[in-house]
PDB file of N, CA and C in Angstrom:
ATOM      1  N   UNK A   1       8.205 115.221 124.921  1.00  0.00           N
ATOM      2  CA  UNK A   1       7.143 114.587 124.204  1.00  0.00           C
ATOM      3  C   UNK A   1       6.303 113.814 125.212  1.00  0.00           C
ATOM      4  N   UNK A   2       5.358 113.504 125.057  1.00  0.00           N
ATOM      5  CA  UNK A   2       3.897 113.046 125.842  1.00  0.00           C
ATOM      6  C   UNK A   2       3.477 111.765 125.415  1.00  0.00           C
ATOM      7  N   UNK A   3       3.092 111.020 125.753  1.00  0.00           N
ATOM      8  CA  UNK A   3       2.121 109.802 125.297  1.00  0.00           C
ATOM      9  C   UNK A   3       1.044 110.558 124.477  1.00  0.00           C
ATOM     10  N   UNK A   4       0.242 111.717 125.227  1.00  0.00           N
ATOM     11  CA  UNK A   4      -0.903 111.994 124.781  1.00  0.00           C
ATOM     12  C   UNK A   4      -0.712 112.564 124.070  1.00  0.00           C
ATOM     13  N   UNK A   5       0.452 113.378 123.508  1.00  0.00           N
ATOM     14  CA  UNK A   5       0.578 114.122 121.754  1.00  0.00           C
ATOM     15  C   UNK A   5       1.958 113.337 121.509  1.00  0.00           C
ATOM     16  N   UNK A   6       1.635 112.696 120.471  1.00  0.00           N
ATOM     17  CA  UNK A   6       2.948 112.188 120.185  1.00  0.00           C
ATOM     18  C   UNK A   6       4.047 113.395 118.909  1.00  0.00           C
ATOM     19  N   UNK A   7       2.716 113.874 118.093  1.00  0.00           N
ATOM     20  CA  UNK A   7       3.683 115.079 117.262  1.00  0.00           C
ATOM     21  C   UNK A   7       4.290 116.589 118.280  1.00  0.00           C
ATOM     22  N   UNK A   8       4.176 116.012 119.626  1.00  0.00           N
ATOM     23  CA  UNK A   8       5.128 117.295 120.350  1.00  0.00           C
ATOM     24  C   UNK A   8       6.337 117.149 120.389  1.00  0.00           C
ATOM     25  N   UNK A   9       7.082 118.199 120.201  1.00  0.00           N
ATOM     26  CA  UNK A   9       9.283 118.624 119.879  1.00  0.00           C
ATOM     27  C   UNK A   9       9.659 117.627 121.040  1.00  0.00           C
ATOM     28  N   UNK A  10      10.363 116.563 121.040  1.00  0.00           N
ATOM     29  CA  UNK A  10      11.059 116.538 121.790  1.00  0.00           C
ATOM     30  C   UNK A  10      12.560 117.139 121.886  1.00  0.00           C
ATOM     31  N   UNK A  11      13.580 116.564 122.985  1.00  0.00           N
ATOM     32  CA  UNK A  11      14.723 117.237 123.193  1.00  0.00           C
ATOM     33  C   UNK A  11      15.299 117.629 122.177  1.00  0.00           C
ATOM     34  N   UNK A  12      16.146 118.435 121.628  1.00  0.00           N
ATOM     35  CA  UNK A  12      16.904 118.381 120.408  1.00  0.00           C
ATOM     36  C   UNK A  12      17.978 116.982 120.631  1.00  0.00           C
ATOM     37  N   UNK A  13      18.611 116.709 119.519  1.00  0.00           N
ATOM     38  CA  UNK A  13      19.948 115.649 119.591  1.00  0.00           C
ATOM     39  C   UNK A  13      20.930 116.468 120.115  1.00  0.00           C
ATOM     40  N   UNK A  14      21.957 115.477 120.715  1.00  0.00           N
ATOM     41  CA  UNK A  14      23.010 115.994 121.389  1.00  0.00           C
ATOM     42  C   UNK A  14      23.879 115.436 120.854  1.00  0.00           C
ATOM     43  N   UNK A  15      24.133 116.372 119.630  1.00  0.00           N
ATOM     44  CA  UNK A  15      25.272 116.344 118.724  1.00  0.00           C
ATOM     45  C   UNK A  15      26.721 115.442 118.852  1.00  0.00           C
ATOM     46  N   UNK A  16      27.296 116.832 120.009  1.00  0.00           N
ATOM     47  CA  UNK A  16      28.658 116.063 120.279  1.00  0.00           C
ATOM     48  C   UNK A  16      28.789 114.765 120.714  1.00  0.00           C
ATOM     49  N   UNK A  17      27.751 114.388 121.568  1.00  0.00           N
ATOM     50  CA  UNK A  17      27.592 113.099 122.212  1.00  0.00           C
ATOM     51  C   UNK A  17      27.656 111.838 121.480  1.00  0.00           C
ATOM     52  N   UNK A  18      26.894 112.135 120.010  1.00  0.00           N
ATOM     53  CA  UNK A  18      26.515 111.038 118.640  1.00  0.00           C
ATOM     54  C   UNK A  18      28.220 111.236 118.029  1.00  0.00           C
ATOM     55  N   UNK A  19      28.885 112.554 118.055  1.00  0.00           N
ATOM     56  CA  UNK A  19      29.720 112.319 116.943  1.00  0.00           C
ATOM     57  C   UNK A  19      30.946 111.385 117.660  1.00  0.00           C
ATOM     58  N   UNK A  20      31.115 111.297 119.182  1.00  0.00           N
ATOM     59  CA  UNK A  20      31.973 110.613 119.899  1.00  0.00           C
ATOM     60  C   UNK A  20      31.485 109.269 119.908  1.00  0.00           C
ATOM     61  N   UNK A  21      30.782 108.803 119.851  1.00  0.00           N
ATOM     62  CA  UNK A  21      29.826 107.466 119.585  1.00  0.00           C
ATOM     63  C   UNK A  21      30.256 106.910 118.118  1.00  0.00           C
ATOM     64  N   UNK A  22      30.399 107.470 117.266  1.00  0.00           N
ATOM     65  CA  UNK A  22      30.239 107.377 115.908  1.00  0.00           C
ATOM     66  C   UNK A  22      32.223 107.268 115.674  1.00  0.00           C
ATOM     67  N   UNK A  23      32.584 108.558 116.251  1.00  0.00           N
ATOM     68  CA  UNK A  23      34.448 108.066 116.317  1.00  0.00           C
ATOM     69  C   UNK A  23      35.005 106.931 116.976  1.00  0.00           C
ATOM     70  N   UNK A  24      34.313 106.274 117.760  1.00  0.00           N
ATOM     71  CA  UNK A  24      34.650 104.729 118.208  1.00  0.00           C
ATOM     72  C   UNK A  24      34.381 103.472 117.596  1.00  0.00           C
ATOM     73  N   UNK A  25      33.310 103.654 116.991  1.00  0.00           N
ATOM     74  CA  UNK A  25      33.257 102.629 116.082  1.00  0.00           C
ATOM     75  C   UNK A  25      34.336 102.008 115.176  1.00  0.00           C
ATOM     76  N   UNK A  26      34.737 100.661 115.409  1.00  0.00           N
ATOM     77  CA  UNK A  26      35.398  99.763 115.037  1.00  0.00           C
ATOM     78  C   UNK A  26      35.138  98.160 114.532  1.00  0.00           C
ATOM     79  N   UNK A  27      35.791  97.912 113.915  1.00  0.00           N
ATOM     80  CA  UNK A  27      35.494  97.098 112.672  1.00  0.00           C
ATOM     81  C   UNK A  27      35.571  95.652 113.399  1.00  0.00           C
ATOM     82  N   UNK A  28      34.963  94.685 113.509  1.00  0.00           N
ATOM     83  CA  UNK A  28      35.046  93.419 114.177  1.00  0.00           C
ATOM     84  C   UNK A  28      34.916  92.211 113.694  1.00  0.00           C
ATOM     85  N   UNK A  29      35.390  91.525 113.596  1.00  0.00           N
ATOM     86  CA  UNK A  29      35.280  89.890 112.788  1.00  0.00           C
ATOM     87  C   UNK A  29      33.905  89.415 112.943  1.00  0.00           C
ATOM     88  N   UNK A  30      33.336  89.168 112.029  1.00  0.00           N
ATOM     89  CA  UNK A  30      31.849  88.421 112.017  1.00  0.00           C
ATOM     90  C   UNK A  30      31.979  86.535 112.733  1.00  0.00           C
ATOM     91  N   UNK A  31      33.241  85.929 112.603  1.00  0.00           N
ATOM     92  CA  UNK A  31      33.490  85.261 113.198  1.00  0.00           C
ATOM     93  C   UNK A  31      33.585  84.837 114.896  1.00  0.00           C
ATOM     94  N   UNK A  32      34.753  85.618 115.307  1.00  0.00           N
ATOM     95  CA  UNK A  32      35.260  85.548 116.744  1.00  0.00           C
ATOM     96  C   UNK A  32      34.703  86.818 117.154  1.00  0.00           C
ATOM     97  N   UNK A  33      33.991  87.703 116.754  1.00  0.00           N
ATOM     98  CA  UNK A  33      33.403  88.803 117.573  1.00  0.00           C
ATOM     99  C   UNK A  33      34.771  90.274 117.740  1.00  0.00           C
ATOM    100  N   UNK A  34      35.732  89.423 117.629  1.00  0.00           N
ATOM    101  CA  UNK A  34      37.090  90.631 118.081  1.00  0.00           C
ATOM    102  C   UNK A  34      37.158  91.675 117.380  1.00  0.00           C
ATOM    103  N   UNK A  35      37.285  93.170 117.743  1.00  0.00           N
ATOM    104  CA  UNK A  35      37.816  93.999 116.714  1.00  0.00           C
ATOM    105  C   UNK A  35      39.135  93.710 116.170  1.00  0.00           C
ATOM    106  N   UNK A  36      38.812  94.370 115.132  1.00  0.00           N
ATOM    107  CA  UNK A  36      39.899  94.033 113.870  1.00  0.00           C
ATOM    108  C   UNK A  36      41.255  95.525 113.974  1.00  0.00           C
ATOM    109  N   UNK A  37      42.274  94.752 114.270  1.00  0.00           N
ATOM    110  CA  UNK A  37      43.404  95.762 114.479  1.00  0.00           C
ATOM    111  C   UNK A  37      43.878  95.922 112.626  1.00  0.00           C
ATOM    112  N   UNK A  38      43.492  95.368 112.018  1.00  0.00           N
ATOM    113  CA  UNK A  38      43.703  95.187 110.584  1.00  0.00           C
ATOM    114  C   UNK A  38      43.286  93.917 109.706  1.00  0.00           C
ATOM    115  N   UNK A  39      43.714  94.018 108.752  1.00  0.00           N
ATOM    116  CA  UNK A  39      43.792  92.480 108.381  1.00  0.00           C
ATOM    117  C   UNK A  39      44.201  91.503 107.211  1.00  0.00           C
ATOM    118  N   UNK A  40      44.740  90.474 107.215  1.00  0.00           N
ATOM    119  CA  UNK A  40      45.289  89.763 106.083  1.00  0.00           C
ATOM    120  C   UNK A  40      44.843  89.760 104.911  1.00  0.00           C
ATOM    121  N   UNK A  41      45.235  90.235 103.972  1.00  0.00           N
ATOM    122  CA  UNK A  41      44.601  89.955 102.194  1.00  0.00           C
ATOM    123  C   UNK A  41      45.439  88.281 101.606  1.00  0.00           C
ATOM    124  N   UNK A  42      44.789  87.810 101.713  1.00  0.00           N
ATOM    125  CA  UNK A  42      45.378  86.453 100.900  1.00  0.00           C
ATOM    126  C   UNK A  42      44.721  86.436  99.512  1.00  0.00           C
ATOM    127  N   UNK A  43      45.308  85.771  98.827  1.00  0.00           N
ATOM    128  CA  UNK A  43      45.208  85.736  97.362  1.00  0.00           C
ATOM    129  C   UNK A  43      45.015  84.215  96.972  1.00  0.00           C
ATOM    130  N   UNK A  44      43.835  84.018  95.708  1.00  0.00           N
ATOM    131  CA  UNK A  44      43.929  82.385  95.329  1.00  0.00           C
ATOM    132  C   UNK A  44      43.694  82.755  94.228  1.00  0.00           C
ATOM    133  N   UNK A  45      44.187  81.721  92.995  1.00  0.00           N
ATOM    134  CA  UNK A  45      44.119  81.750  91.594  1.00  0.00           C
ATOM    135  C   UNK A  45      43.196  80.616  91.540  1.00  0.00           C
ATOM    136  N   UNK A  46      42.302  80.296  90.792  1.00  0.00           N
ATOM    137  CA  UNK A  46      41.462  78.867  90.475  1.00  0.00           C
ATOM    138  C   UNK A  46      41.902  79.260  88.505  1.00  0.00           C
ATOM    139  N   UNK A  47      42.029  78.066  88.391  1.00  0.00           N
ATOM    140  CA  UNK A  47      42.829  77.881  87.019  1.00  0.00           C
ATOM    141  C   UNK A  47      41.095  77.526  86.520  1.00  0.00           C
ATOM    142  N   UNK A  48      41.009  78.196  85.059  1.00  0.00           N
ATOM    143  CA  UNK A  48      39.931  78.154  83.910  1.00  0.00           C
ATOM    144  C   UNK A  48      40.663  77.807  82.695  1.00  0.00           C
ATOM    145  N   UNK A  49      39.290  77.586  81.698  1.00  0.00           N
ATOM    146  CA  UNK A  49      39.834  78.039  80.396  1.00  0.00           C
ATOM    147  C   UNK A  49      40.847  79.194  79.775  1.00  0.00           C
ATOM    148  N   UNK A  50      39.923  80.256  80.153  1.00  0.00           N
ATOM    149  CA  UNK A  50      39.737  81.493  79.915  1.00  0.00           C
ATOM    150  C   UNK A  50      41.430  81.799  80.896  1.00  0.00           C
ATOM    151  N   UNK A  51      41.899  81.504  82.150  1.00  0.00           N
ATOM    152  CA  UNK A  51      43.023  81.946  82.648  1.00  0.00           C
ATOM    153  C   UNK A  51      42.728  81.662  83.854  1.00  0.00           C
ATOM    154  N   UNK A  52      43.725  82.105  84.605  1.00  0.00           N
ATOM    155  CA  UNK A  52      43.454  82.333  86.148  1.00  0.00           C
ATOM    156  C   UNK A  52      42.476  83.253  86.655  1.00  0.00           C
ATOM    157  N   UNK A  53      41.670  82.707  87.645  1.00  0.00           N
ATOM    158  CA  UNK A  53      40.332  83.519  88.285  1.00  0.00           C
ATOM    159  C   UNK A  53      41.123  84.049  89.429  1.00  0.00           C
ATOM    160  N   UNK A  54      41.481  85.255  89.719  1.00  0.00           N
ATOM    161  CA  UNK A  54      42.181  85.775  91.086  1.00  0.00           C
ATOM    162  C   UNK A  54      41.134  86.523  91.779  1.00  0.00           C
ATOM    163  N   UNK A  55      41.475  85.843  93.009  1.00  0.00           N
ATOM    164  CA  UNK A  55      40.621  86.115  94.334  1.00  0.00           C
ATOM    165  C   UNK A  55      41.566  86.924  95.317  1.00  0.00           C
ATOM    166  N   UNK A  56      40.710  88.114  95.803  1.00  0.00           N
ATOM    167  CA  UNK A  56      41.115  88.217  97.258  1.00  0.00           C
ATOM    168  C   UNK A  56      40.488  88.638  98.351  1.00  0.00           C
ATOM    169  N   UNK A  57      41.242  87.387  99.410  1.00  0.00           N
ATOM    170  CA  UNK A  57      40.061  86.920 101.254  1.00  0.00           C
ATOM    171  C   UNK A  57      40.852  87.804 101.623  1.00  0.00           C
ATOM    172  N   UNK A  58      40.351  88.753 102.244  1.00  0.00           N
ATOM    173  CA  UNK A  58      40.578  89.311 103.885  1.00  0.00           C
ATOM    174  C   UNK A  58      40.192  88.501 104.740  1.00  0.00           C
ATOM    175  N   UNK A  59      40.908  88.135 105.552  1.00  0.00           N
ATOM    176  CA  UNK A  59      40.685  87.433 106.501  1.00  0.00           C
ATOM    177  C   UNK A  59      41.184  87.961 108.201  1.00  0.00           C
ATOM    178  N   UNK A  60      40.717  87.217 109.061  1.00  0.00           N
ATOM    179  CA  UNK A  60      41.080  87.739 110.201  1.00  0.00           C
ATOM    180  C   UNK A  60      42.318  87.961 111.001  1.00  0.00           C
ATOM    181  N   UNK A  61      42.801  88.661 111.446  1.00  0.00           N
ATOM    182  CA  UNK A  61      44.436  88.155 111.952  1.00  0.00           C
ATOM    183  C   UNK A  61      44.818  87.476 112.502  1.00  0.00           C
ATOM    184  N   UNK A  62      43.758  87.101 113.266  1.00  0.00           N
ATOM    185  CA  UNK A  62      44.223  86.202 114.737  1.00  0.00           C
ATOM    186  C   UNK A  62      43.889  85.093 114.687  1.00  0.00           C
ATOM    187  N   UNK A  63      44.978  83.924 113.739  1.00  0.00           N
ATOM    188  CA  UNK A  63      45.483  82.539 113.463  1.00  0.00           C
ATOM    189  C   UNK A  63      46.161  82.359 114.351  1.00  0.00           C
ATOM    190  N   UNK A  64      46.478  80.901 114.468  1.00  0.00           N
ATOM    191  CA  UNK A  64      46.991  80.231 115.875  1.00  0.00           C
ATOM    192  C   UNK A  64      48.523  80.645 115.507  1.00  0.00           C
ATOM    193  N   UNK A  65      48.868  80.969 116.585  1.00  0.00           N
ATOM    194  CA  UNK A  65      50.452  80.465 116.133  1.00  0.00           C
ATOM    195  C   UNK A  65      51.625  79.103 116.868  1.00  0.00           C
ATOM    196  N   UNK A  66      52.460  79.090 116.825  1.00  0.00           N
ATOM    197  CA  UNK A  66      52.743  77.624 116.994  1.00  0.00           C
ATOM    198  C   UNK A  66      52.757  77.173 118.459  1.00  0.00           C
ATOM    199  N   UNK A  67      52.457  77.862 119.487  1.00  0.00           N
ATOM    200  CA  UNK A  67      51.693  77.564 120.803  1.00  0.00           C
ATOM    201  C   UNK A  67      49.755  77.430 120.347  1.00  0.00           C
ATOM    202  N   UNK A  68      49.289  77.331 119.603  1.00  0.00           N
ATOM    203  CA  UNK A  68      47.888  77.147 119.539  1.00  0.00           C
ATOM    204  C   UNK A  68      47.205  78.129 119.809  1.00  0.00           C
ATOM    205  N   UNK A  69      47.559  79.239 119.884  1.00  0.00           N
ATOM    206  CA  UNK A  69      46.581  80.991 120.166  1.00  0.00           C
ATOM    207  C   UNK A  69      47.072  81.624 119.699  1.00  0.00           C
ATOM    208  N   UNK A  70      45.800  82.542 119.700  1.00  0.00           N
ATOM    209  CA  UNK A  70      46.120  83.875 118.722  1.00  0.00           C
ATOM    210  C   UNK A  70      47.184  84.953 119.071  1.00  0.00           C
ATOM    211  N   UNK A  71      47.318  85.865 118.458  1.00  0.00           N
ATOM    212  CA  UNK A  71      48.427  86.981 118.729  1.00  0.00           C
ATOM    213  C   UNK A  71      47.917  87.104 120.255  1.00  0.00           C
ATOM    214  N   UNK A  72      46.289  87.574 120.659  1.00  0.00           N
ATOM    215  CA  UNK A  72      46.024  88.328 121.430  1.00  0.00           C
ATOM    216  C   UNK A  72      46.153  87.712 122.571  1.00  0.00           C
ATOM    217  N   UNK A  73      46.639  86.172 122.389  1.00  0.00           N
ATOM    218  CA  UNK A  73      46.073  85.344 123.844  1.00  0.00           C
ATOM    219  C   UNK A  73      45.065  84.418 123.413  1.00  0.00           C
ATOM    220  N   UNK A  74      44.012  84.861 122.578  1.00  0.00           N
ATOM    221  CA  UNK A  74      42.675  83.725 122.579  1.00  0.00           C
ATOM    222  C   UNK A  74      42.363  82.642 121.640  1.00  0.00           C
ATOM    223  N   UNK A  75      41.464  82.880 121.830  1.00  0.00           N
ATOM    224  CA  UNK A  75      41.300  81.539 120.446  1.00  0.00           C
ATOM    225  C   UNK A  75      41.513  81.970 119.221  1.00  0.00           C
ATOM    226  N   UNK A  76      42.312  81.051 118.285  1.00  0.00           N
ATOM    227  CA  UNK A  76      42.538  81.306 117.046  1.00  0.00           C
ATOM    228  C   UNK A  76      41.435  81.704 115.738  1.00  0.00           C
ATOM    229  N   UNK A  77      41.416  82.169 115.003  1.00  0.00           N
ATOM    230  CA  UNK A  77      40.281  82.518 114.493  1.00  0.00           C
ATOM    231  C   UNK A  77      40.913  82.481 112.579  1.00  0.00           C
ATOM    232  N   UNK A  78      41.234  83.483 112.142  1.00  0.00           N
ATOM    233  CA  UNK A  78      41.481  83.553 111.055  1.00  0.00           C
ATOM    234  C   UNK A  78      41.048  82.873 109.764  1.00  0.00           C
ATOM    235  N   UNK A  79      39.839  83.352 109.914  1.00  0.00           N
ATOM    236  CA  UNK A  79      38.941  83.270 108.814  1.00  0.00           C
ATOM    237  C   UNK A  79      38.705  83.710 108.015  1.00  0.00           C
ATOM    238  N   UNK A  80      38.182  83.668 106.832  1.00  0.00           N
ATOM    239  CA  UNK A  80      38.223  84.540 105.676  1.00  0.00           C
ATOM    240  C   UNK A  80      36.521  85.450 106.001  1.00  0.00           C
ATOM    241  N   UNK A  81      36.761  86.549 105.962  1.00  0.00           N
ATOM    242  CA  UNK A  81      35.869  87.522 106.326  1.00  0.00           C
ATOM    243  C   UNK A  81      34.609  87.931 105.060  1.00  0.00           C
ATOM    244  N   UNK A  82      35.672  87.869 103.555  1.00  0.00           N
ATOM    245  CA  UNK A  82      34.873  88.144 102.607  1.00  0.00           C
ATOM    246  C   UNK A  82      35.450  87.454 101.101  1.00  0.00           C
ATOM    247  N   UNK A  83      35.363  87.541  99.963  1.00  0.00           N
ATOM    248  CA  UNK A  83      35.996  87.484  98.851  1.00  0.00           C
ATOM    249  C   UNK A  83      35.636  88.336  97.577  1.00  0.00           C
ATOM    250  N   UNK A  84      36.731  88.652  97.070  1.00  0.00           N
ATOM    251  CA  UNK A  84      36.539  89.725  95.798  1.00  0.00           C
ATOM    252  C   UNK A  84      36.759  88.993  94.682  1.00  0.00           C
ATOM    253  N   UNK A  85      36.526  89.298  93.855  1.00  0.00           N
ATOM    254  CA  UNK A  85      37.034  88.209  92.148  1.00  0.00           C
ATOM    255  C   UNK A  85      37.624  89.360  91.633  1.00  0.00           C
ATOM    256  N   UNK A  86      39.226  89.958  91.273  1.00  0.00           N
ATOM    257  CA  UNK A  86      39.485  90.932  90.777  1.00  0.00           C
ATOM    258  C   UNK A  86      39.695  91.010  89.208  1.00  0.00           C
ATOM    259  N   UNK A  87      39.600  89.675  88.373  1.00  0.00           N
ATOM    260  CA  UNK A  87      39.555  89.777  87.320  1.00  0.00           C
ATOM    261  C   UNK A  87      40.434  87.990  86.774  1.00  0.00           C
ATOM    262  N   UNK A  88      41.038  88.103  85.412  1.00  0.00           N
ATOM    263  CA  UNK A  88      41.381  86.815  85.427  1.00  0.00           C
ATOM    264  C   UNK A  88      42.920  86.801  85.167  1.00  0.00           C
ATOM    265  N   UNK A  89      43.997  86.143  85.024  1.00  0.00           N
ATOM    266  CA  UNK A  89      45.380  86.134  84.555  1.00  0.00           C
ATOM    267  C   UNK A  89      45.696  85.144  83.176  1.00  0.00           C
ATOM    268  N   UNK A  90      46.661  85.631  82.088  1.00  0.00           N
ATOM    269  CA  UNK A  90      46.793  85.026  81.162  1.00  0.00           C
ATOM    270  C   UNK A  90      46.920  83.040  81.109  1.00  0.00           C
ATOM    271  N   UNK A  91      45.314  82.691  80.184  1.00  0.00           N
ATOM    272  CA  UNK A  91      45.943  81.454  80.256  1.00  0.00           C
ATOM    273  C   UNK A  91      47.520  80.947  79.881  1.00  0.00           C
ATOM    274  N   UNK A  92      47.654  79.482  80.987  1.00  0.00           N
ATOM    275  CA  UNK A  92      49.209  79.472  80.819  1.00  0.00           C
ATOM    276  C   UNK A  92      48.921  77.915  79.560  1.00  0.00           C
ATOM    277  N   UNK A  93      50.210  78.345  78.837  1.00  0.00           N
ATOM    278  CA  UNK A  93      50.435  76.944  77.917  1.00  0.00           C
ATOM    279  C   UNK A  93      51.637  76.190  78.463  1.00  0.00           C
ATOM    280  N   UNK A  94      50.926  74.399  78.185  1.00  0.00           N
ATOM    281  CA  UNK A  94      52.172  73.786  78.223  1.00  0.00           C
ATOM    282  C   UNK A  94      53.152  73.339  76.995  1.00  0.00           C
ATOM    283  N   UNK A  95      54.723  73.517  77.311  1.00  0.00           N
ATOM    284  CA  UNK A  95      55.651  72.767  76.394  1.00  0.00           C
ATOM    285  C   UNK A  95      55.809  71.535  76.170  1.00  0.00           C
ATOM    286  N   UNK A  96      56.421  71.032  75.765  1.00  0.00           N
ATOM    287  CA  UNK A  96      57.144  70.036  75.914  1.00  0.00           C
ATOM    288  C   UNK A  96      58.164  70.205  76.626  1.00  0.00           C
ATOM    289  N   UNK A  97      58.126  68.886  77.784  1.00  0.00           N
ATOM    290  CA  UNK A  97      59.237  68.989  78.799  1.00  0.00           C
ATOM    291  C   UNK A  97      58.790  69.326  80.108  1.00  0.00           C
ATOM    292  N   UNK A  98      57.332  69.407  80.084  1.00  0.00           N
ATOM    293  CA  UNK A  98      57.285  70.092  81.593  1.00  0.00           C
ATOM    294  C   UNK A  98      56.929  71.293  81.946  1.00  0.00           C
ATOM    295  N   UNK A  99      57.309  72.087  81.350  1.00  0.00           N
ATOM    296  CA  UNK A  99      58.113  73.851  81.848  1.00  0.00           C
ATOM    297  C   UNK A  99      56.657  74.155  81.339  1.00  0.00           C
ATOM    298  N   UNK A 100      55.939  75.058  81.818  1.00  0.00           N
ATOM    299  CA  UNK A 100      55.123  76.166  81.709  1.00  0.00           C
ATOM    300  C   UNK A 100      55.492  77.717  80.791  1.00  0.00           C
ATOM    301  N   UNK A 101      54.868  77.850  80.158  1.00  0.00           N
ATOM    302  CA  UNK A 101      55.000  79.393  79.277  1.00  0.00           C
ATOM    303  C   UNK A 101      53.630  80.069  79.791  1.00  0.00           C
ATOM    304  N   UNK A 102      53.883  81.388  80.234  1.00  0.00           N
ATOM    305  CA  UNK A 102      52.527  82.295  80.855  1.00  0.00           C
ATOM    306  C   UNK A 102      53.180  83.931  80.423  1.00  0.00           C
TER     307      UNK A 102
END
């Protein structure tokens, strides 16, 4: 292609080249930048009327552990990446006495 015609063919794409580009791609924490070898699903209930609101964070893997770094060596991270609302759980009633019925 030319400056001076810009509607002239350029090269074709080089297929194999894009699809090896495209098989490396890996998933990375919006946080710490790290790719993601997987990652934690944690779960939270927030109590309603209506029942329990259940949530679930994916979060990052790489929390401190009890030396202060991550699995990998670096800085700890483990953040919650996203959240889902998967629906709600039966409100619970109380007895008398304490004890919970759900």
């Amino acid at each position: 292609m030319s400056e001076q015609n810009p509607t002239a063919k350029g090269k074709p794409a080089d297929v194999e080249k894009i699809t090896q580009e495209v098989a490396q791609l890996q998933p990375r924490c919006p946080h710490c930048g790290r790719a993601l070898p997987g990652m934690n699903i944690l779960t939270m209930e927030l109590p309603t009327p209506q029942g329990g609101m259940v949530w679930l964070l994916p979060s990052c893997p790489f929390f401190a552990g009890e030396d202060g770094k991550a699995a990998d060596g670096g800085e700890p991270c483990g953040k919650i990446i996203s959240a889902q609302f998967t629906g709600y759980t039966q409100p619970k009633i109380a007895k008398p006495g304490g004890a919970w019925l759900g």
